[in-house]
Every structure is written in structure tokens, then in C-alpha cells.
Protein backbone atom coordinates (compact mmCIF):
# COMPACT_ATOMS: atom_id res chain seq x y z
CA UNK A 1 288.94 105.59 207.28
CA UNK A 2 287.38 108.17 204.62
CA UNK A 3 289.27 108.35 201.46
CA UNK A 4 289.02 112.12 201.57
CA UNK A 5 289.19 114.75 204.00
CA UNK A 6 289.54 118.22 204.64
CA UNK A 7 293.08 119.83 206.26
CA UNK A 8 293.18 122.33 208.36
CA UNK A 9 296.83 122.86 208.77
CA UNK A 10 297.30 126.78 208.94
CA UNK A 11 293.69 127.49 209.88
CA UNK A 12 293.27 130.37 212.21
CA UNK A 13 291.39 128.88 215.24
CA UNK A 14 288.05 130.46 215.86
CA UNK A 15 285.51 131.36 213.16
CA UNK A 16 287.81 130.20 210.36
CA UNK A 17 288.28 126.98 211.95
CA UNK A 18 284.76 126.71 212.45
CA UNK A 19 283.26 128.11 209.70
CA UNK A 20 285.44 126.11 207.08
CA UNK A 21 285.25 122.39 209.12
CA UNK A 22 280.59 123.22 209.34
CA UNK A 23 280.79 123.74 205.70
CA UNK A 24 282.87 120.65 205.05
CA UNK A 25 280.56 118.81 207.09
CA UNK A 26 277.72 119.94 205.74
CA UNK A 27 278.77 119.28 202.01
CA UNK A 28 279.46 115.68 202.70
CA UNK A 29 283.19 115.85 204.25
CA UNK A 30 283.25 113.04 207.19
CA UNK A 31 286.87 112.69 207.79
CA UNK A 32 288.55 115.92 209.19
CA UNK A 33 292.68 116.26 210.04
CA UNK A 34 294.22 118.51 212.75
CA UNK A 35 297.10 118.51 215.15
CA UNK A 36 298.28 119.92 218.69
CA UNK A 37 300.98 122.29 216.94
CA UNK A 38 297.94 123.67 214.58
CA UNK A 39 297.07 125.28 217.50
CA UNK A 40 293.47 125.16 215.47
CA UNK A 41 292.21 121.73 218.30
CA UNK A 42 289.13 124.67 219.71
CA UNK A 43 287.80 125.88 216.42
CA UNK A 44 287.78 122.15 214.75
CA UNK A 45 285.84 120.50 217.91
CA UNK A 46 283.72 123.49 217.92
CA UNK A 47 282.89 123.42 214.38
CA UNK A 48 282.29 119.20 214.26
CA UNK A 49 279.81 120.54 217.04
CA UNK A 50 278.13 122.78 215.09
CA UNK A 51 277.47 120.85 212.06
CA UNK A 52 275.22 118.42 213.98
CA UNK A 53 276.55 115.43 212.61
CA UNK A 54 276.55 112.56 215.22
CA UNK A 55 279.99 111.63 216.58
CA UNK A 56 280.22 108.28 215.23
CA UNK A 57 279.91 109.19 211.83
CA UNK A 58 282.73 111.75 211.30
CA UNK A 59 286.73 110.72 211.32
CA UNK A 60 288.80 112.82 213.24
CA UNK A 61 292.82 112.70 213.70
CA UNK A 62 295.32 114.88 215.32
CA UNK A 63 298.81 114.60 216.32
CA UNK A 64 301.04 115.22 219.22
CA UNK A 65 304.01 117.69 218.61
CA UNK A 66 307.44 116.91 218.79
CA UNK A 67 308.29 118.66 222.13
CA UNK A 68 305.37 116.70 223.57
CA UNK A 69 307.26 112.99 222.44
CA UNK A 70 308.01 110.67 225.21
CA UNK A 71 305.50 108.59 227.03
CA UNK A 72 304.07 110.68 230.00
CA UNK A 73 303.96 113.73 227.74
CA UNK A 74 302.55 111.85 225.20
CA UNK A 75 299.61 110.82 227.35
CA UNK A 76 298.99 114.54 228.49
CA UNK A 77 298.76 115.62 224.99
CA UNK A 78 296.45 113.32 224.09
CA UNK A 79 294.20 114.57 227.36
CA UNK A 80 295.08 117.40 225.88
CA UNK A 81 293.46 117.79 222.12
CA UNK A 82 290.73 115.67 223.45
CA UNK A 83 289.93 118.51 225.79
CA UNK A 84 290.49 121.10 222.84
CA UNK A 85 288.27 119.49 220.41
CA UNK A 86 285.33 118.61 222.82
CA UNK A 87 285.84 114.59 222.11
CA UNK A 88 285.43 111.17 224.31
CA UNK A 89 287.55 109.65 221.68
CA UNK A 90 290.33 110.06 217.93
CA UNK A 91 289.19 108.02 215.48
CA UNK A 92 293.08 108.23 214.53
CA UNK A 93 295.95 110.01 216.74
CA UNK A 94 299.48 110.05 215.05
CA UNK A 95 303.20 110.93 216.06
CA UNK A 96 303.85 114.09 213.96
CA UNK A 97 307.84 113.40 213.24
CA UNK A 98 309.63 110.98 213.78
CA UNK A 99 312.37 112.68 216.49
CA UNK A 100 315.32 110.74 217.06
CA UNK A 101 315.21 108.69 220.63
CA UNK A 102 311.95 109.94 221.17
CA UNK A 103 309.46 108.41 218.56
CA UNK A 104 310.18 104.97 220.32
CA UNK A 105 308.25 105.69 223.42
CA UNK A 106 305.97 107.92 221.82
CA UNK A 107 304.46 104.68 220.35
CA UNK A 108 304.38 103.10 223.11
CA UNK A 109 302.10 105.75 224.45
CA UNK A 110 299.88 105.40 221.60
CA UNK A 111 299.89 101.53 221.41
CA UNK A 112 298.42 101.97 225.64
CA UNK A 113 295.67 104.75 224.45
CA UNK A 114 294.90 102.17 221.72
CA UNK A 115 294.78 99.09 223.76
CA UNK A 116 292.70 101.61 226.31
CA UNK A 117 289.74 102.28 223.66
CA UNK A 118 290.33 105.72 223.66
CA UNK A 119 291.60 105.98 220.03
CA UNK A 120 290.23 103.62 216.99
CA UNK A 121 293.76 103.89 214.89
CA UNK A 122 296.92 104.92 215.90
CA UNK A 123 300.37 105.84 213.00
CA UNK A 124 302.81 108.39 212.50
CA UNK A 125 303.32 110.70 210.21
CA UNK A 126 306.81 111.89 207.75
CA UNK A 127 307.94 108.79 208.62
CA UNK A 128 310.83 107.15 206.07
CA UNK A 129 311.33 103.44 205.74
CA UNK A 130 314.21 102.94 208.05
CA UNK A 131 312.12 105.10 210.52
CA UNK A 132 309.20 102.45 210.38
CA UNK A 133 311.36 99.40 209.95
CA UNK A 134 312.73 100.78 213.35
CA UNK A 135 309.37 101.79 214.76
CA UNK A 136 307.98 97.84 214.18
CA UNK A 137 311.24 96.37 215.30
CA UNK A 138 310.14 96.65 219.09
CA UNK A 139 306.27 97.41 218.24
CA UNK A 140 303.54 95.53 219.28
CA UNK A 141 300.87 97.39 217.27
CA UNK A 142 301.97 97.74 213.73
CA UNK A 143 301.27 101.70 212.30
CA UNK A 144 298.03 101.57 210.74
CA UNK A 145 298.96 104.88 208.84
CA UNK A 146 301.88 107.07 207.54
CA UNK A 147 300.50 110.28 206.60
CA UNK A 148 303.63 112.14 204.48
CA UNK A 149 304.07 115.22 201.82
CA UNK A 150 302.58 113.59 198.71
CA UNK A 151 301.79 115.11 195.62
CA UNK A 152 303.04 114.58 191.57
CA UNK A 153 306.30 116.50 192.13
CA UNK A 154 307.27 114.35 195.42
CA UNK A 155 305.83 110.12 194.61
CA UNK A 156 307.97 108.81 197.31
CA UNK A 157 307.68 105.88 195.57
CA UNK A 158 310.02 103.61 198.36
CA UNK A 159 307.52 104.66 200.99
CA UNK A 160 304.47 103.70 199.37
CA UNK A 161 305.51 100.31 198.45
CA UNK A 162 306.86 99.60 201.77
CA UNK A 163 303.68 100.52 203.20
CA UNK A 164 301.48 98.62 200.85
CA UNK A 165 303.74 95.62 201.44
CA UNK A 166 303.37 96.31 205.64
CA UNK A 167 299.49 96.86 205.04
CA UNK A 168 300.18 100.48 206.31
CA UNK A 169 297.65 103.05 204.34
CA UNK A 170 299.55 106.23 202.86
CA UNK A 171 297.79 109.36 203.43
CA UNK A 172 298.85 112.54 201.69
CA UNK A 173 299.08 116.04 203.14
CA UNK A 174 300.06 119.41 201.04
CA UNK A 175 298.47 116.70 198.13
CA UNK A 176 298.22 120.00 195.90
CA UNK A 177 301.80 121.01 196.99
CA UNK A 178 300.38 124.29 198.41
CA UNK A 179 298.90 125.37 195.23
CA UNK A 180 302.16 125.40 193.16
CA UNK A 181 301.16 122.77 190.53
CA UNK A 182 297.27 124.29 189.77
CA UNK A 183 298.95 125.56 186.63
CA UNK A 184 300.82 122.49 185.60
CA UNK A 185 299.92 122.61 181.90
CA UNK A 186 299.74 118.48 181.91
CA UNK A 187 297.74 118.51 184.91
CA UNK A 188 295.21 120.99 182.83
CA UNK A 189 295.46 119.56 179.85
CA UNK A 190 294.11 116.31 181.40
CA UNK A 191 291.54 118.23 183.41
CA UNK A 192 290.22 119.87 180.30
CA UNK A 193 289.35 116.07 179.00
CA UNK A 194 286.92 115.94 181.68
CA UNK A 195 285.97 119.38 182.97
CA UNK A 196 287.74 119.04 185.94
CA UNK A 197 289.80 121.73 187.48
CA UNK A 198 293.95 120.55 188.29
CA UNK A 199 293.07 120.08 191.99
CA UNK A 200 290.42 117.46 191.12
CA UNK A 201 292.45 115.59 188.38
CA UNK A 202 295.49 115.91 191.08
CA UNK A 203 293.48 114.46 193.76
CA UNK A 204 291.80 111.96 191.93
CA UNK A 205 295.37 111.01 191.08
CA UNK A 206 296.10 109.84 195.13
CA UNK A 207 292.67 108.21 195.26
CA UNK A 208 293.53 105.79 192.17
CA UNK A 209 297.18 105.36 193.83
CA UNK A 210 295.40 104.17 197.06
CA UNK A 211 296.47 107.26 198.97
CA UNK A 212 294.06 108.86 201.24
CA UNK A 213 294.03 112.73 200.50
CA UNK A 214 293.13 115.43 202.94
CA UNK A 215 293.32 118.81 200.98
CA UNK A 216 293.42 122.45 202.83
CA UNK A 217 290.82 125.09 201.77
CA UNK A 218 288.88 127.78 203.91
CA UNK A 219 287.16 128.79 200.40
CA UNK A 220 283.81 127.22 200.69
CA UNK A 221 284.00 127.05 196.75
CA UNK A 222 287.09 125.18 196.91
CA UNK A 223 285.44 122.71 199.70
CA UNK A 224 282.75 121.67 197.43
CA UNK A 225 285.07 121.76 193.93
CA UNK A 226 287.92 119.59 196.17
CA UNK A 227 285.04 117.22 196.82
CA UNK A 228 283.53 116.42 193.21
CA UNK A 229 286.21 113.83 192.49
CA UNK A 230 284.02 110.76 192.17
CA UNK A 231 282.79 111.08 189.37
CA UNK A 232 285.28 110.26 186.84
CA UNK A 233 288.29 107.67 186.19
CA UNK A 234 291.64 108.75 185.17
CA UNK A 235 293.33 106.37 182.43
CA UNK A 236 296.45 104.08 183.15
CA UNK A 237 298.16 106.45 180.72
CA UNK A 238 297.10 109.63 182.22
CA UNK A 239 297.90 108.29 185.95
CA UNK A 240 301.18 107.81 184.31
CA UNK A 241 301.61 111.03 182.82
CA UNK A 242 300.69 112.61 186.29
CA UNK A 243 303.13 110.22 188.01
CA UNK A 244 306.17 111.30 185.76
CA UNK A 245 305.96 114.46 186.52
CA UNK A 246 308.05 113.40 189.91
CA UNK A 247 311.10 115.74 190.67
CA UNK A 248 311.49 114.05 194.24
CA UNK A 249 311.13 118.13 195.32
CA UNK A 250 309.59 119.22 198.73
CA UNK A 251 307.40 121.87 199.69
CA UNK A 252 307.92 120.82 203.31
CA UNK A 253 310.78 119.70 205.58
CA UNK A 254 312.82 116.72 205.13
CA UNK A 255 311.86 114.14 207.82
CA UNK A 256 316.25 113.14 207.51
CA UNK A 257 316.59 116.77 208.63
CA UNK A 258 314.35 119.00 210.53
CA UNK A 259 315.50 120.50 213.68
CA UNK A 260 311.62 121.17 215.80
């Protein structure tokens, strides 16, 4: 699994869709992140396509929605946003939130498509620890990922050490918190050190956390910028200063209480 990726949560299916996912291809991107409720599935496979990259060496994930949970449904999802994006195969398919008497079966769904070959990962997504603890209780295929709202004003510190202690790898989505902390004056001040703009020094924050990162952009600009963050090493001190800047506050909805 890439360390980076692009998002395309939000991304208007068609030529945005496709236009944004060639150009990430094309400038190096291999690891690309949709979902059935992006309604986006078309414009993604299309633009994977287009780029003329062979299958095997791109990523891709999606999700199945919560009205979709349940076994059977699950499995006609899946058939689904394989249809949509043109694919044999998901390198990674997850369960979007976890809904309450529903996520159970749901992975049961995923373990078969596993077991199957016709997905090389399987995980979930806004997940909580007493949602996983549950979720393994009765599993037979531990989640390989937990992709949840990550960024320097939300740590979710419990999570991640739970999941590094179940081998479970953390992925990040809204890493930049929608845009909100590009004007963080630590987050510049650091950047400045190195020439880096706030969304690099931000996401080369999750990368030296061990947190996979999958930021949104339809700016080709931003594409390339988001991608130039190998380059340089944040100091222990700085990764703390970045850290402490935690107000447990979310852009997103609380997976403890979200009612779709």
C-alpha cells in the first residue's frame, strides 16, 4: 500500500474526475481513494484508463455506503464499483461507517470477496476502538486498515496506538482538515525552515507518524506541490510542535453519532 495518494472525495464525476486522477497518475501518484457514495466510481476508472498505467501498478480503494451494509448488499456493491470503475479487482475495499448491527455482516462480506481473490486488502473506515475490538471479536480476517479524519487539530491518539498494537495501518482522510490549517502560523513557520508550503510540512507530518495520507486536490498545481514531500525530514521537536497543536476538533462527523 502507497504511502500517499490522491482523494477524490467531492470530485464531480466526469472530466473533473478524470482529468484530476490522469494528472495524478501521470506525476507519479499510484495509489488513488474513492467510494460508492462519491458517486465519482465512472470518472476515477475512466481516468486510471486514460493514464495508461498498467493495472497492477496503481492502488485503488473504494467503499460501500452505509445503506448498502449487510451481506447480500454488500456483495452487490462491490459488483457494483467494480462495474463503475472498469476493474477485475480493489486493491483495498473498506466499510465506510461503522453502522450499528450492520458493520458485523458487512465484514463478513468482505472477509468472502477477500478469501475469493477479488480484493487484495480489505478494513473499515471511522472506526473507534470499541468498534474494532467488536469487529475482531467474531472476525476471521483481522482489518488490515482504518482509514479515519486525521490531521494536527484531531491526533486520535487512542486509535492509532490501538492500531499499531493490532498491526492495523492508519490512513488519514481530510489530512489538511479541508484547508482550515494552511494558515496555521506554526505550521508556516516550520515550512519556511525548509521551503515547504503548510500542506507539505502537514503531510509530511502523517508520513513520519506512520499514517498513510491521501490528500484532495483537482488543482493540478496542488497535485504536484501535495506530492514533493520526500524530500525532507521533520525534527522530533518539530513533529512535536505539529502534534500539540491537537484540539481533538472535527471537520467531519463523529463516528459515536452520525445518523446516514
Amino acid at each position: 500500500m502507497p504511502w500517499f495518494g490522491l482523494g477524490v472525495y467531492k470530485v464531480s464525476n466526469g472530466d473533473e474526475a478524470v482529468l484530476s486522477v490522469k494528472e495524478a497518475i501521470s506525476y507519479g501518484y499510484r495509489s488513488i481513494d474513492t467510494a460508492a457514495v462519491y458517486r465519482n466510481e465512472e470518472g476515477v476508472g475512466e481516468g486510471i484508463k486514460q493514464s495508461g498505467i498498467e493495472r497492477d501498478q496503481l492502488f485503488i480503494t473504494s467503499k460501500v455506503w452505509n445503506a448498502d451494509q449487510g451481506f447480500d448488499t454488500t456483495l452487490d456493491a462491490f459488483d457494483t464499483s467494480l462495474q463503475k470503475l472498469g476493474l477485475e479487482y480493489l486493491d483495498l475495499y473498506l466499510i465506510h461507517w461503522p453502522v450499528p448491527g450492520k458493520y458485523k455482516e458487512t465484514w463478513k462480506a468482505l472477509e468472502k470477496l477477500y478469501k475469493d481473490g477479488r480484493v487484495r486488502a480489505i478494513g473499515v473506515s471511522n472506526f473507534h476502538v470499541h468498534h474494532l475490538q467488536d469487529l475482531i471479536r467474531d472476525a476471521e480476517i483481522k482489518p488490515m486498515v482504518n482509514q479515519i479524519e486525521y490531521h494536527p487539530h484531531l491526533t486520535q491518539n487512542e486509535i492509532h496506538q490501538f492500531c499499531k498494537q493490532e498491526q492495523i495501518q492508519v490512513e488519514a482522510w481530510s489530512p489538511l482538515k479541508q484547508g482550515e490549517l494552511l494558515n496555521n502560523e506554526t505550521i508556516t513557520t516550520i515550512g519556511n525552515r525548509y521551503g515547504k508550503s503548510p500542506a507539505q510540512v502537514i503531510l509530511r507530518w502523517d508520513l513520519q507518524n506512520e499514517v498513510v495520507t491521501i490528500p484532495k486536490s483537482v488543482n493540478f498545481t496542488r497535485i504536484r506541490e501535495n506530492a514533493s514531500i520526500f524530500d525532507f525530514t521533520l525534527t522530533d521537536e518539530e513533529m512535536e510542535q505539529i502534534s500539540s497543536l491537537n484540539k481533538n476538533e472535527r471537520i467531519g462527523p463523529d463516528p459515536e453519532n452520525f445518523n446516514f
